[in-house]
C-alpha atoms as a PDB file:
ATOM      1  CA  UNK A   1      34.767  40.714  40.111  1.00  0.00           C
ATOM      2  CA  UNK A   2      31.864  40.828  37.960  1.00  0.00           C
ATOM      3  CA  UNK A   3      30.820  37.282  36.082  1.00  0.00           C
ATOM      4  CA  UNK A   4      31.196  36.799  32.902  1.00  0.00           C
ATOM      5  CA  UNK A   5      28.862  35.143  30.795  1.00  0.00           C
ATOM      6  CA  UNK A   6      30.302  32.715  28.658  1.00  0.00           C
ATOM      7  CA  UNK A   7      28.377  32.457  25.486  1.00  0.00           C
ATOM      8  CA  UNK A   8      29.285  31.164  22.140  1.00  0.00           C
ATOM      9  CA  UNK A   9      30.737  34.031  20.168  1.00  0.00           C
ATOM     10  CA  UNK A  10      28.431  35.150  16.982  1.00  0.00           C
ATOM     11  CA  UNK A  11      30.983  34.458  14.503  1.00  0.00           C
ATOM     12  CA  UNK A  12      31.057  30.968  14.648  1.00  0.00           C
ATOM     13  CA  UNK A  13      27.540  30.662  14.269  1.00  0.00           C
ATOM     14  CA  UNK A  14      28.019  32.339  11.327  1.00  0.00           C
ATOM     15  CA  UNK A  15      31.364  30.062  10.062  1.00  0.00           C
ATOM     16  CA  UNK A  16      28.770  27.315  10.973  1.00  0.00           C
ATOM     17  CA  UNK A  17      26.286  29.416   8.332  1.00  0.00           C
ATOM     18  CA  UNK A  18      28.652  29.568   6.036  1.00  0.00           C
ATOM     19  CA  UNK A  19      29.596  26.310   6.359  1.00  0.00           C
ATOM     20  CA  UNK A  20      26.701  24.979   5.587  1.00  0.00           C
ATOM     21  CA  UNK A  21      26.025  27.431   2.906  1.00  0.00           C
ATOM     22  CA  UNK A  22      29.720  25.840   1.474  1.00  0.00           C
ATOM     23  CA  UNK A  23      28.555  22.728   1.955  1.00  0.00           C
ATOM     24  CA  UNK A  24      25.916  22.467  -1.063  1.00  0.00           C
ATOM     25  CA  UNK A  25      28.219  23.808  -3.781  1.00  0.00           C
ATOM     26  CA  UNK A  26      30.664  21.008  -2.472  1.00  0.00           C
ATOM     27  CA  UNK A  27      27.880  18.701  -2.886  1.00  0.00           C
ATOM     28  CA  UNK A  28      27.226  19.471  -6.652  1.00  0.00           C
ATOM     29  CA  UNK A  29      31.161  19.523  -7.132  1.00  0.00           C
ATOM     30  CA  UNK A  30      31.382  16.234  -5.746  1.00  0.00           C
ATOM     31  CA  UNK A  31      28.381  15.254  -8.412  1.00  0.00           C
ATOM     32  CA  UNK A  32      30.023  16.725 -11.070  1.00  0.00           C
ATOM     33  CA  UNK A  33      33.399  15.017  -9.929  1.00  0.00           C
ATOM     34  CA  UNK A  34      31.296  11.444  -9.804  1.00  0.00           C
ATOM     35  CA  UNK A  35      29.585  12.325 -12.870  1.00  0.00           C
ATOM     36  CA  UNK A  36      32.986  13.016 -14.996  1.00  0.00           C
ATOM     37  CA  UNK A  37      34.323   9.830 -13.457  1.00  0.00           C
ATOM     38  CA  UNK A  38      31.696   8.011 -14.292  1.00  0.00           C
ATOM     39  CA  UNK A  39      31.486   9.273 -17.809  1.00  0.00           C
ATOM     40  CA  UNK A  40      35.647   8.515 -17.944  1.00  0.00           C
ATOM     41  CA  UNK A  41      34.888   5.333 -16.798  1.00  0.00           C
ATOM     42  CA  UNK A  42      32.351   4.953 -19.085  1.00  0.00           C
ATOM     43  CA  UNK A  43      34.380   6.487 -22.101  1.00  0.00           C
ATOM     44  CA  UNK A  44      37.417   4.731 -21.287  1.00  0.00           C
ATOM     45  CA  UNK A  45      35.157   0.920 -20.883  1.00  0.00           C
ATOM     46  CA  UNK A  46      34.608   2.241 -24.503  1.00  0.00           C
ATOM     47  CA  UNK A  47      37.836   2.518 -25.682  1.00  0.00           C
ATOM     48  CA  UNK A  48      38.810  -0.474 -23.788  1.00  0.00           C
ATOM     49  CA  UNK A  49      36.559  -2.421 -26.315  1.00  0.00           C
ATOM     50  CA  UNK A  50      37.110  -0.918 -29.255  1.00  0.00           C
ATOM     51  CA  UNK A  51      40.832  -1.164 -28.611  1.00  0.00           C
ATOM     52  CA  UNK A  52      39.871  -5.143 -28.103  1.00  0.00           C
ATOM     53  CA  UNK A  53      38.406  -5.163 -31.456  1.00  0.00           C
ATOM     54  CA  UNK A  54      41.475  -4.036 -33.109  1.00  0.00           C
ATOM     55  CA  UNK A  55      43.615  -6.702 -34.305  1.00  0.00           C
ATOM     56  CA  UNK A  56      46.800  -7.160 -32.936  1.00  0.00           C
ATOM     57  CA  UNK A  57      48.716  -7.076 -35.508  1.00  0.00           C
ATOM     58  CA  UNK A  58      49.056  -8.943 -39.074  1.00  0.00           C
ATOM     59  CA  UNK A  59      50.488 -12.191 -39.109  1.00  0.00           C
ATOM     60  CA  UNK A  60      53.761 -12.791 -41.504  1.00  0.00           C
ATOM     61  CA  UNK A  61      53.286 -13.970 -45.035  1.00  0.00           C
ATOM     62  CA  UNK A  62      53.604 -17.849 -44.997  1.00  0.00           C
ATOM     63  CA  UNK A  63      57.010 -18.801 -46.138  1.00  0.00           C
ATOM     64  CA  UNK A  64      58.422 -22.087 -47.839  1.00  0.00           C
ATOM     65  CA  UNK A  65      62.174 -22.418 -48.036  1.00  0.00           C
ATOM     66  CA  UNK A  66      62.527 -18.144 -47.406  1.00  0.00           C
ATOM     67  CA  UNK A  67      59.849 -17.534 -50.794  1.00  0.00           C
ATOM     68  CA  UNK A  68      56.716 -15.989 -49.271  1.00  0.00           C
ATOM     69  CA  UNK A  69      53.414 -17.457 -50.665  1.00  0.00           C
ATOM     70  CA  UNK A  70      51.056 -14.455 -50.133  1.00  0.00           C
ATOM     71  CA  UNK A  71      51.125 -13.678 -53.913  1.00  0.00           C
ATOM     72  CA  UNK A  72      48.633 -16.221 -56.048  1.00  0.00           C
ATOM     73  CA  UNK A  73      51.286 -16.270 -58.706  1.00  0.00           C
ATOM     74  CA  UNK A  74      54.269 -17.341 -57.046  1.00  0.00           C
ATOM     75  CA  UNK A  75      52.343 -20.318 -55.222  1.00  0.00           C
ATOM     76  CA  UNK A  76      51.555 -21.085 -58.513  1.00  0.00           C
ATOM     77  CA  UNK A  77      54.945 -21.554 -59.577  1.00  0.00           C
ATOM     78  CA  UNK A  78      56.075 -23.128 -56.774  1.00  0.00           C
ATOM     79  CA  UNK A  79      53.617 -26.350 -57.925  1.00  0.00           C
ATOM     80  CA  UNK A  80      55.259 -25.976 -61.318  1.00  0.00           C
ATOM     81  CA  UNK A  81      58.666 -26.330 -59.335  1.00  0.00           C
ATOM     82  CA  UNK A  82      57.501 -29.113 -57.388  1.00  0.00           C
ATOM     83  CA  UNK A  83      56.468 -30.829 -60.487  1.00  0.00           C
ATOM     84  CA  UNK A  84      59.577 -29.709 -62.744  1.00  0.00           C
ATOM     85  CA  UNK A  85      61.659 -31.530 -59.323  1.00  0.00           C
ATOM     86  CA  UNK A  86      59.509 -34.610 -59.380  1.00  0.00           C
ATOM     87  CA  UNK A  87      60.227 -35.266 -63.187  1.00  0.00           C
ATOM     88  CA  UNK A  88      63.974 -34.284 -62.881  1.00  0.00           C
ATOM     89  CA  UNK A  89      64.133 -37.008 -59.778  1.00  0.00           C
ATOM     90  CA  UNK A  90      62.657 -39.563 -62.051  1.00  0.00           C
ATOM     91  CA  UNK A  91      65.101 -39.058 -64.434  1.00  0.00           C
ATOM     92  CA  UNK A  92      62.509 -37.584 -67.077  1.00  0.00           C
ATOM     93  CA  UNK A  93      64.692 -34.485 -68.271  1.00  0.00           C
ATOM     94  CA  UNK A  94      63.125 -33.622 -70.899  1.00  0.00           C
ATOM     95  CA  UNK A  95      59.772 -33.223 -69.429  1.00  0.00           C
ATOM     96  CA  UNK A  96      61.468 -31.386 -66.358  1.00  0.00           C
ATOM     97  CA  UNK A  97      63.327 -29.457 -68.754  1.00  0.00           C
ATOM     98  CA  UNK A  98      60.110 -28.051 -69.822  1.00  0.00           C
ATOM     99  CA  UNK A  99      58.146 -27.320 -66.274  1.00  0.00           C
ATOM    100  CA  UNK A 100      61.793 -25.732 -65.505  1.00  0.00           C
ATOM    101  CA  UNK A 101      61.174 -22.953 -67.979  1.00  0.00           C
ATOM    102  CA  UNK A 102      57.973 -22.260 -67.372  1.00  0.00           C
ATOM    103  CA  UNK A 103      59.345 -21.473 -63.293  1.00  0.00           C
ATOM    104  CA  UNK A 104      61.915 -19.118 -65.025  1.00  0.00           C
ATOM    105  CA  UNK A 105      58.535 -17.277 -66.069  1.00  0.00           C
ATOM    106  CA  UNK A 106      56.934 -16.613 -62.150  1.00  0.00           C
ATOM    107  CA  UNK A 107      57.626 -13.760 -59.673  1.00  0.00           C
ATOM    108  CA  UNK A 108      59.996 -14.745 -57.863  1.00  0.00           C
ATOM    109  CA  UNK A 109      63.644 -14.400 -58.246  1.00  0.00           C
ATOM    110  CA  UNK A 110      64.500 -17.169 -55.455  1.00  0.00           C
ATOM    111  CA  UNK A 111      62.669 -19.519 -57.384  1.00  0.00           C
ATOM    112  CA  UNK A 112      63.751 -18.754 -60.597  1.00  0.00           C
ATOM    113  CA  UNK A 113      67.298 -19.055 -59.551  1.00  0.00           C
ATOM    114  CA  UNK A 114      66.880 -22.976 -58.297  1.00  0.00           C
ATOM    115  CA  UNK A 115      65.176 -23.681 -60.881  1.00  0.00           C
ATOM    116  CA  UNK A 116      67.565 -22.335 -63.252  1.00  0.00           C
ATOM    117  CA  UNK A 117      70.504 -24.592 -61.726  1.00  0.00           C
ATOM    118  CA  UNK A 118      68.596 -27.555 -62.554  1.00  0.00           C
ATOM    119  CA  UNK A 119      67.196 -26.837 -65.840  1.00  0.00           C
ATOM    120  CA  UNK A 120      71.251 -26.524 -66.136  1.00  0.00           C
ATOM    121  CA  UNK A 121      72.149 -30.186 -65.012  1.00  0.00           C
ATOM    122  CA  UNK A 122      68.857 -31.591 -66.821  1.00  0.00           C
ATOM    123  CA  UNK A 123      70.434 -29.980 -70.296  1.00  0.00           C
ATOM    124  CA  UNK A 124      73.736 -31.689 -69.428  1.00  0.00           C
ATOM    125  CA  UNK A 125      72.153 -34.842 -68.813  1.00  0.00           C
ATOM    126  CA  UNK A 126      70.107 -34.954 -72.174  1.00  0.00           C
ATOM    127  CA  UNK A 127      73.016 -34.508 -74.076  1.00  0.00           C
ATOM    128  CA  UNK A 128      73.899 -37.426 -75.733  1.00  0.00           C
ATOM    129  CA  UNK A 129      77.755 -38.623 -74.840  1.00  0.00           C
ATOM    130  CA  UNK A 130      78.236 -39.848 -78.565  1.00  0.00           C
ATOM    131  CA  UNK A 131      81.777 -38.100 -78.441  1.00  0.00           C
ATOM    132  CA  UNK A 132      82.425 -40.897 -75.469  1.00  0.00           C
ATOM    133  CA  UNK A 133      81.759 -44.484 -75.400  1.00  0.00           C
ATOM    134  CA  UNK A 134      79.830 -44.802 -71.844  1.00  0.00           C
ATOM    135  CA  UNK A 135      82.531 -47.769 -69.706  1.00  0.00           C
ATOM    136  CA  UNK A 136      80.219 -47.771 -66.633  1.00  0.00           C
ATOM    137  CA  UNK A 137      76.828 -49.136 -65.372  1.00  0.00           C
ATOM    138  CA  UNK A 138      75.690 -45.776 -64.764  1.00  0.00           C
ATOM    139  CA  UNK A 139      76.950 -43.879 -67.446  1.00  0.00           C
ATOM    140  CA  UNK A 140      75.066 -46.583 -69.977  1.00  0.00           C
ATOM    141  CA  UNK A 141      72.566 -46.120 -67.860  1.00  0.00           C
ATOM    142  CA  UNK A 142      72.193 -41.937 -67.904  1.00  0.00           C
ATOM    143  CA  UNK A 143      72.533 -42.507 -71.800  1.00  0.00           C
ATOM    144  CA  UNK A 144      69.642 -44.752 -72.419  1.00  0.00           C
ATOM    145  CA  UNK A 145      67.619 -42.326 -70.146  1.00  0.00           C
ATOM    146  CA  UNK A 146      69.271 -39.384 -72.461  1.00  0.00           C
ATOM    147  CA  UNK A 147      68.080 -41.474 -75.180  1.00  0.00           C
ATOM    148  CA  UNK A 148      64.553 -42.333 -73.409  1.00  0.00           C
ATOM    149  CA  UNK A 149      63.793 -38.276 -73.355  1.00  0.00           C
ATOM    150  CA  UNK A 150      64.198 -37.584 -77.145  1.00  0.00           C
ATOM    151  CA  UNK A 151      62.457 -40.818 -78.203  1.00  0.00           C
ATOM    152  CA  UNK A 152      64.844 -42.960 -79.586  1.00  0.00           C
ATOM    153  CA  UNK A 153      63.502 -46.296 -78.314  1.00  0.00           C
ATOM    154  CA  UNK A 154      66.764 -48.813 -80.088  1.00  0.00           C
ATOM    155  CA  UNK A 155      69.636 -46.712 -78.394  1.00  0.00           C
ATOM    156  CA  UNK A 156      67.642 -46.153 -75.256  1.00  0.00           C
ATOM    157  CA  UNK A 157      67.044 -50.173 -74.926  1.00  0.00           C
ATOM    158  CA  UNK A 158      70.415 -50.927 -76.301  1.00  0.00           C
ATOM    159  CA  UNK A 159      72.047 -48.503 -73.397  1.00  0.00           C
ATOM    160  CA  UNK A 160      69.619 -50.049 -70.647  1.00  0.00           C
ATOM    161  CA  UNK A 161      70.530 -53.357 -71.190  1.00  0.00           C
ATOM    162  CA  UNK A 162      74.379 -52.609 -70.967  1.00  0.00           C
ATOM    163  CA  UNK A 163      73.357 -50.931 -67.947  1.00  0.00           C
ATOM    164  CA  UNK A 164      71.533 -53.774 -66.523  1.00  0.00           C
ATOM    165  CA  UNK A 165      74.185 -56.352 -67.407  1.00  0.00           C
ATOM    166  CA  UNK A 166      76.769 -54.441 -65.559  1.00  0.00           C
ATOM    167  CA  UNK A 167      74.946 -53.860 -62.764  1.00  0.00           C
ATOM    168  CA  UNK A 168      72.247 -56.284 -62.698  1.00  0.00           C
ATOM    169  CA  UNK A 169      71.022 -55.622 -59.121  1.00  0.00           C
ATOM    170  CA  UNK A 170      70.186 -51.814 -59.648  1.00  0.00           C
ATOM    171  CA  UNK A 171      67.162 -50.789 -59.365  1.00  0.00           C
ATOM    172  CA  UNK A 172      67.017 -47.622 -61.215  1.00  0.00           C
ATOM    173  CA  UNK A 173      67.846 -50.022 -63.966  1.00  0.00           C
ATOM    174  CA  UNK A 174      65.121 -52.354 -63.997  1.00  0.00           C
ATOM    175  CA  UNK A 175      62.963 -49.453 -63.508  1.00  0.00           C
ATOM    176  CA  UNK A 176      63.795 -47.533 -66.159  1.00  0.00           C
ATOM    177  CA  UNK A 177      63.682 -50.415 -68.652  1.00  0.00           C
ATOM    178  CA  UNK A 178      60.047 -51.010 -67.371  1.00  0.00           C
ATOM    179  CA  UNK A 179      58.672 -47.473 -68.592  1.00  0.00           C
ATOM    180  CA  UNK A 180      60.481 -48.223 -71.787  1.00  0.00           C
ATOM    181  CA  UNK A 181      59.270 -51.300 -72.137  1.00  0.00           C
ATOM    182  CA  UNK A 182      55.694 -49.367 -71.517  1.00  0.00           C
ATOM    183  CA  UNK A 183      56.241 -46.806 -74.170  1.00  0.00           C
ATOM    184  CA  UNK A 184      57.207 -48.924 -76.526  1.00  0.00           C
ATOM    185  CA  UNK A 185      53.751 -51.276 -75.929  1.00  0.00           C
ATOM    186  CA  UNK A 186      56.071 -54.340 -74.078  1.00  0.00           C
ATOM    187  CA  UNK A 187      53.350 -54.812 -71.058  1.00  0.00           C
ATOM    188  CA  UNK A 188      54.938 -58.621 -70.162  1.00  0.00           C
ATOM    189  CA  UNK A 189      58.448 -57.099 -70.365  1.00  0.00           C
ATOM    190  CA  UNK A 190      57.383 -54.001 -68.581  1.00  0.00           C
ATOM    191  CA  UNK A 191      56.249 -55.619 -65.614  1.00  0.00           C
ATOM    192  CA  UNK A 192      58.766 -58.066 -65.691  1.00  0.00           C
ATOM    193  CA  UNK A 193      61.144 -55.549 -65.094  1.00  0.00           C
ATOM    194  CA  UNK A 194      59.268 -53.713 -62.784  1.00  0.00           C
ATOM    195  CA  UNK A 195      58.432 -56.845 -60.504  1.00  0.00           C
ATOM    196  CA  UNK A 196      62.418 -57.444 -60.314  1.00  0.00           C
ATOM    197  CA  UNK A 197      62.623 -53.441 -59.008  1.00  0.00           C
ATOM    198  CA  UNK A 198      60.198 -53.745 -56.739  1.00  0.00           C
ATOM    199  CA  UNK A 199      61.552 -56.938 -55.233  1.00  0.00           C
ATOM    200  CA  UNK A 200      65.221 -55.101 -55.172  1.00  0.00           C
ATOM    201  CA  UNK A 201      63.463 -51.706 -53.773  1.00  0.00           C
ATOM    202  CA  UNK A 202      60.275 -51.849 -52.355  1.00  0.00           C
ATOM    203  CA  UNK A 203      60.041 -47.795 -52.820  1.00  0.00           C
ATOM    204  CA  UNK A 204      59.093 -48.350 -56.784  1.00  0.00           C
ATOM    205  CA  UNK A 205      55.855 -49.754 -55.713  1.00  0.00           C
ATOM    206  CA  UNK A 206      54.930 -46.165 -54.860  1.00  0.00           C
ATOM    207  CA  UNK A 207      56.718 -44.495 -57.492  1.00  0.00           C
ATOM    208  CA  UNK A 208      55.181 -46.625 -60.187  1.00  0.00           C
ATOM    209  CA  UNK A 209      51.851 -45.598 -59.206  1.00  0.00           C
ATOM    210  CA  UNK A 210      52.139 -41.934 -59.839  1.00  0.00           C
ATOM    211  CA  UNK A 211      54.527 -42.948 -62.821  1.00  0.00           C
ATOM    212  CA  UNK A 212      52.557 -40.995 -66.222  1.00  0.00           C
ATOM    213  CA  UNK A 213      55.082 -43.777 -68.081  1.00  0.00           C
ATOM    214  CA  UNK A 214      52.933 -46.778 -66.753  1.00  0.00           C
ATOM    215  CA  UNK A 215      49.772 -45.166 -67.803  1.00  0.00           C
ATOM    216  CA  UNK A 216      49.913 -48.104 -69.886  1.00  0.00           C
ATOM    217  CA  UNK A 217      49.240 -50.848 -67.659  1.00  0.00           C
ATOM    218  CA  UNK A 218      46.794 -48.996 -65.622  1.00  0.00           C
ATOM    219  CA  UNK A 219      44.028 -51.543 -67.336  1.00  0.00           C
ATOM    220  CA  UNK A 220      45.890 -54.482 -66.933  1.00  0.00           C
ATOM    221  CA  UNK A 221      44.864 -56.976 -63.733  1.00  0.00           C
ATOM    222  CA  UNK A 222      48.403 -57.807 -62.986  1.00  0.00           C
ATOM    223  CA  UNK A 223      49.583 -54.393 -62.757  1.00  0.00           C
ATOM    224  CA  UNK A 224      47.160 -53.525 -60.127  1.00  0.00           C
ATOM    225  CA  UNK A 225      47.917 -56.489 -58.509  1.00  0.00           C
ATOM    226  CA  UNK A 226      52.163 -55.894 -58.409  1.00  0.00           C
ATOM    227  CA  UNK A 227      51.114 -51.553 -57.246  1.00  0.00           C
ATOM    228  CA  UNK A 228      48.198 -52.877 -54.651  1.00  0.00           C
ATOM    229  CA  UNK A 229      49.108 -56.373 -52.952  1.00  0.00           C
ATOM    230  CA  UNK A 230      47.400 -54.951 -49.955  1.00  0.00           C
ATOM    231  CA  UNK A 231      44.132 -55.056 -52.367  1.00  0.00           C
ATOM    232  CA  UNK A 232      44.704 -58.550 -53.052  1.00  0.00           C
ATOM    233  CA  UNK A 233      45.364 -59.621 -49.641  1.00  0.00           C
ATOM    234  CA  UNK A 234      41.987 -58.438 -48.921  1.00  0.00           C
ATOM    235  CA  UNK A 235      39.990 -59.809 -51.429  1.00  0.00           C
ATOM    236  CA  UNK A 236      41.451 -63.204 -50.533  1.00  0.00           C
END
């Protein structure tokens, strides 16, 4: 039997030809591949920081009691409402009556509405009860601060001082009678009476000292001295 010759068969010398031939276009596809990927990765680095510098999203409007404060107007009459509730707390109707309707004026309607409910009970409490002779501590009492509020010093003290016999350990008494005593230009009996509240409620010390009423005394020695004992203390 004749030998044969075993030799490598033409064709896949030319499959290895070919293969290298295919093996340069896969080469630049590969580049182009890397390049593209690189240029996504580069592109999406880039959107990855601009999409940091976008804000995550807007905070909520500050809020007091459910009235947002974004709007320069309403915070505006909220510190006329604080105010208006300051006065009507000190008894000063009149005055809160006033800051009250100036509220009624502002934005908002939340506002408006609590401010309208006590510019309500101030008006009730300024009226005068001449149709009814006042029986109790406190109702001589709101009647001399009725009184106080339209300016009619004699029924205001005369009122007070039923109060204060009645009740003569109330503070509220002795206090009030103190900023009458200061409108009316009494600075011994005004302090007077405002020593006694103090001693029966520390609390007026404070009050006193934002108190418009006692901007009387602010020049007197012993007023300082009965608002700021801690002032004295060090001195000595």
């Amino acid at each position: 039997m004749p030998k044969c010759r075993l030799g490598r068969p033409t064709h896949i010398r030319l499959t290895r030809e070919s293969g290298s031939v295919s093996i340069r276009p896969m080469a630049k596809a590969r580049k182009a591949a890397a390049g593209s990927s690189s240029h996504s990765k580069s592109s999406g680095h880039g959107q990855s920081k601009s999409q940091k510098k976008k804000p995550l999203g807007q905070a909520p409007p500050p809020q007091r009691g459910g009235v947002e404060l974004v709007d320069p107007r309403v915070q505006a009459q909220l510190k006329t409402y604080d105010e208006a509730l300051a006065l009507f707390h000190q008894q000063k109707f009149a005055k809160a009556k006033q800051e009250l309707e100036e509220v009624l004026k502002g934005p908002s309607k939340e506002l408006a509405d609590r401010a309208r409910m006590h510019l309500k009970i101030a008006e009730q409490r300024m009226k005068p009860s001449q149709e009814k002779n006042p029986h109790t501590a406190e109702e001589h009492y709101q009647r001399g601060v009725a009184m106080m509020n339209i300016g009619r010093w004699d029924d205001a003290r005369e009122s007070l001082d039923k109060a204060r016999k009645a009740a003569p350990k109330a503070d509220h008494i002795h206090y009030a009678l103190a900023a009458l005593d200061c409108l009316t230009g009494e600075a011994d009996s005004a302090l007077a009476n405002l020593k006694v509240a103090i001693q029966l409620r520390p609390e007026n010390r404070y009050h006193a000292r934002n108190d418009e009423d006692f901007a009387f005394l602010q020049e007197d020695p012993r007023f300082t001295e009965l608002l700021y004992p801690e002032k004295d203390g060090l001195a000595s």
